[in-house]
N, C-alpha and C. Protein backbone atom coordinates (compact mmCIF):
# COMPACT_ATOMS: atom_id res chain seq x y z
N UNK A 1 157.14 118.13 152.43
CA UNK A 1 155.73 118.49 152.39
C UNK A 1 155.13 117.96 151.09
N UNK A 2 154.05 117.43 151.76
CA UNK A 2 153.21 116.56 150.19
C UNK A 2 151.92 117.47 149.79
N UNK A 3 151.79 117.73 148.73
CA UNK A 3 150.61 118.49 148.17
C UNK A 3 149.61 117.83 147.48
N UNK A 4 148.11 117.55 148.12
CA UNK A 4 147.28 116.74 147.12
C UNK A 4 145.87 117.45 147.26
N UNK A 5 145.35 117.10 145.98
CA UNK A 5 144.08 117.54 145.53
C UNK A 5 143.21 116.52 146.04
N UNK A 6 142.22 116.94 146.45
CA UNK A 6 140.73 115.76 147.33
C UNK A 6 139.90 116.57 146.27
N UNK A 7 138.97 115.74 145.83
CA UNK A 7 137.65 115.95 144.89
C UNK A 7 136.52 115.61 146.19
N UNK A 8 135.51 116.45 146.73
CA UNK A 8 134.54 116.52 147.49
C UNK A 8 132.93 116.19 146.76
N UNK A 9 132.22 114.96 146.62
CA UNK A 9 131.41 114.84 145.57
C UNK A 9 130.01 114.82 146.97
N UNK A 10 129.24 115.97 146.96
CA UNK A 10 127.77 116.19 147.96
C UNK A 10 126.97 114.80 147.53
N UNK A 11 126.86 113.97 148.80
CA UNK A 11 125.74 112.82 148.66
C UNK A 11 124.39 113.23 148.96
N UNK A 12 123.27 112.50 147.81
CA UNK A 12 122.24 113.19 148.23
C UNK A 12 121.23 113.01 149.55
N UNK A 13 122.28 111.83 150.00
CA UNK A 13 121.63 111.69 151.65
C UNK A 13 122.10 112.40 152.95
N UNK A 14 123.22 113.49 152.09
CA UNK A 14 123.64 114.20 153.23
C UNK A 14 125.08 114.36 153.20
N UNK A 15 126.24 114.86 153.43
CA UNK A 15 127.47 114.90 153.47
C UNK A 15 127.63 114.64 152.34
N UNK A 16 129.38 114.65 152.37
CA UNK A 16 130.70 114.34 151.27
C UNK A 16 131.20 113.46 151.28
N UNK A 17 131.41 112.32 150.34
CA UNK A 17 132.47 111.56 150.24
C UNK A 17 133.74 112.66 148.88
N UNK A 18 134.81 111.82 149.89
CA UNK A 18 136.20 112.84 149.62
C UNK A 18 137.04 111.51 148.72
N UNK A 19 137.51 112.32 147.86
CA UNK A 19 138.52 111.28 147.13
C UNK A 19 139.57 111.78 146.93
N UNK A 20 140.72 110.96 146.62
CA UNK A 20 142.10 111.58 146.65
C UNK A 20 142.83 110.75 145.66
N UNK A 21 142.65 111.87 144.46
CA UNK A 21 142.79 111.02 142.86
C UNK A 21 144.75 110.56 142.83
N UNK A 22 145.31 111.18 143.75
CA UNK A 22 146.67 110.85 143.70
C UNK A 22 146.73 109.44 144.47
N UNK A 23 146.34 109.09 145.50
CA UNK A 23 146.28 107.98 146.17
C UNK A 23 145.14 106.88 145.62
N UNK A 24 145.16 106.26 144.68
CA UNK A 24 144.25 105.29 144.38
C UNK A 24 143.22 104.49 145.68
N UNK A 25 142.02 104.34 145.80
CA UNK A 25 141.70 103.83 146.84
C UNK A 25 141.45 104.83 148.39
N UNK A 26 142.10 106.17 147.55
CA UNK A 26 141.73 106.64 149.16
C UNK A 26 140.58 107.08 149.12
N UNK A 27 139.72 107.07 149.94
CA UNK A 27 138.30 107.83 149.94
C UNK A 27 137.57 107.57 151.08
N UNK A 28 137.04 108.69 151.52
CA UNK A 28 136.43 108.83 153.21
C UNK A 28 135.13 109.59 152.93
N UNK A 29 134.98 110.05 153.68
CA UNK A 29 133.36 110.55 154.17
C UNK A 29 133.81 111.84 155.66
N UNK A 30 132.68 112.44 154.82
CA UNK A 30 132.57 113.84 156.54
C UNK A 30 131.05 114.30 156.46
N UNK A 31 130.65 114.49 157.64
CA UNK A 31 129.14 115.15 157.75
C UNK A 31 128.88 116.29 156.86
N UNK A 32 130.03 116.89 157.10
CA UNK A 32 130.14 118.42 156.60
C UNK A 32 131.17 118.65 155.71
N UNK A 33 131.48 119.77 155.23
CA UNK A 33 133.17 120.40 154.12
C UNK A 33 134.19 120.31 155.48
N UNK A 34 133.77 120.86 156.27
CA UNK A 34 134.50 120.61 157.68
C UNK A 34 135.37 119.56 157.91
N UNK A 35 134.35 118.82 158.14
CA UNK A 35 134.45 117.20 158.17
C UNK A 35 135.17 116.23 157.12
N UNK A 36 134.48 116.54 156.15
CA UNK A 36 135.03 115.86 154.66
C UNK A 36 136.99 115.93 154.63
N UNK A 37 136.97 117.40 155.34
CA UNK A 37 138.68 117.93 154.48
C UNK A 37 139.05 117.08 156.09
N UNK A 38 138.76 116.90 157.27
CA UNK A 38 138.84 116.43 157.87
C UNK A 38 139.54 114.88 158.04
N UNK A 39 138.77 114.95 157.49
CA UNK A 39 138.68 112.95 157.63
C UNK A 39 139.82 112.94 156.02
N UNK A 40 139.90 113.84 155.23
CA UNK A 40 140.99 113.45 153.82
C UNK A 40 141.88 113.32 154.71
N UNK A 41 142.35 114.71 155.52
CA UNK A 41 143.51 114.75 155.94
C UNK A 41 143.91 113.60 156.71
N UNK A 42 142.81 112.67 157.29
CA UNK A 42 143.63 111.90 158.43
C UNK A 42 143.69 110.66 157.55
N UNK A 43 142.81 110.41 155.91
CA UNK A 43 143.35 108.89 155.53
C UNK A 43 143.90 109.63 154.56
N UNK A 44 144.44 110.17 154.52
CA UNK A 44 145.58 110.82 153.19
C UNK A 44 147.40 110.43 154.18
N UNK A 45 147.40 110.72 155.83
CA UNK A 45 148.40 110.64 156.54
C UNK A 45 148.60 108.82 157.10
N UNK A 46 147.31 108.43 156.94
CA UNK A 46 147.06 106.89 156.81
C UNK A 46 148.01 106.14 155.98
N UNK A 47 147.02 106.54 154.39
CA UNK A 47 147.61 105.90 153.22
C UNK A 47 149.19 106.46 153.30
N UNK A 48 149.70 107.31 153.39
CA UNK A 48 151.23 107.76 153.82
C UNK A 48 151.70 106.70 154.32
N UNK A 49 151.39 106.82 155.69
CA UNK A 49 152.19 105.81 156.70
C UNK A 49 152.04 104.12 156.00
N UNK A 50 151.14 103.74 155.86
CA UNK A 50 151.57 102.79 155.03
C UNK A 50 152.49 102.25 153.65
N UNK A 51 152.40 103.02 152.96
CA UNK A 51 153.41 103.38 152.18
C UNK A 51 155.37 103.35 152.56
N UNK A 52 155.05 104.33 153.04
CA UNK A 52 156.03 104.59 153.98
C UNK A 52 156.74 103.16 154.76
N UNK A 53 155.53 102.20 155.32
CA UNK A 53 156.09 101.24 156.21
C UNK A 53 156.39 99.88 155.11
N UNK A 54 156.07 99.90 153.61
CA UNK A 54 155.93 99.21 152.25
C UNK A 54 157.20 99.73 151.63
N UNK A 55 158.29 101.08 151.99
CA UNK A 55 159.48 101.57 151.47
C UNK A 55 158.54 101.80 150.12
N UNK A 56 157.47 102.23 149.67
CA UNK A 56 156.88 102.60 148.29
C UNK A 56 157.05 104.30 148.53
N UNK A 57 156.80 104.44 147.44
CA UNK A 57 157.32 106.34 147.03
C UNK A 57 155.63 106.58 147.14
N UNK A 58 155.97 107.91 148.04
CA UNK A 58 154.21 108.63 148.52
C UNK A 58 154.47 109.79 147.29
N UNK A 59 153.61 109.81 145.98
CA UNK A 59 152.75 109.92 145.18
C UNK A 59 151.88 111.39 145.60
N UNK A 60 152.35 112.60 145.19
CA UNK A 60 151.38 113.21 145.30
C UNK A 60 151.07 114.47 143.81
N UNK A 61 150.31 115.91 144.40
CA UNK A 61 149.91 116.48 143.21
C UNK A 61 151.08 117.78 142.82
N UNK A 62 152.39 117.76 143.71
CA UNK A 62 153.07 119.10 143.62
C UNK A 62 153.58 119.34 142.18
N UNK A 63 153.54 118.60 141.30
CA UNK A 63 153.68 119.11 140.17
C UNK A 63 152.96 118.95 139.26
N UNK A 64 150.88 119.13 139.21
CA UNK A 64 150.08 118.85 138.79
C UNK A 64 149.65 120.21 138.50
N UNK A 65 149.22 120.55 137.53
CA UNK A 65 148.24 121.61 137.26
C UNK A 65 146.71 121.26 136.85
N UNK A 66 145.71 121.95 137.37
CA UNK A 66 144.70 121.45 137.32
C UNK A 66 143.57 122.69 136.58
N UNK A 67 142.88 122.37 135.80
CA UNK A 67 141.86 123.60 135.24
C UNK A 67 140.59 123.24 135.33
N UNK A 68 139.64 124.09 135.35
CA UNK A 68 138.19 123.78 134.71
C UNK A 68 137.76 124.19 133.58
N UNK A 69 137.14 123.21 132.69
CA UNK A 69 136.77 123.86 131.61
C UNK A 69 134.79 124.03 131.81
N UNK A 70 134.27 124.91 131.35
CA UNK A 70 132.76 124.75 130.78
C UNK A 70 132.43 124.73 129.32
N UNK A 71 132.15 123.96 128.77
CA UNK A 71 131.80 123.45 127.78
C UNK A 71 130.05 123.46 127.81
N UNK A 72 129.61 124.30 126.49
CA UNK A 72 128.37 124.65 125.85
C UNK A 72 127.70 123.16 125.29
N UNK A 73 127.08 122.72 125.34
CA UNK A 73 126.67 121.47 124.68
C UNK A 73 125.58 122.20 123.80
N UNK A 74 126.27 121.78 122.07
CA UNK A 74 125.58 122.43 121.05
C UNK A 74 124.45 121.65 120.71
């Protein structure tokens, strides 16, 4: 089992483009959050299978920790 983080960035013409900072290059589009995690999941199993058919090592976030910071701008 592969574990990865998708960053969901709202376009202002409507929907999400989805990125998948572990997979360089991966990035899709969904109408909706629905949609968005949607469409990661199916070019996240994409970029896999290719990989996979390249004998390259599939790259993901299971041993990533991730935070948010907010920062005051003085």
């Amino acid at each position: 089992m592969y574990t990865y983080k998708i960053h969901l960035h709202k376009e202002t013409e409507g929907g999400f483009t989805v990125s998948v900072p572990a997979l360089p290059g991966c990035i899709t589009y969904g109408e909706d959050v629905d949609d968005a995690i949607a469409m990661a999941k199916e070019a996240i199993e994409l970029y896999n299978e290719e990989l996979q058919e390249r004998s390259e090592a599939i790259p993901d976030h299971s041993n990533t920790l991730e935070y948010s910071l907010n920062l005051e701008v003085i």
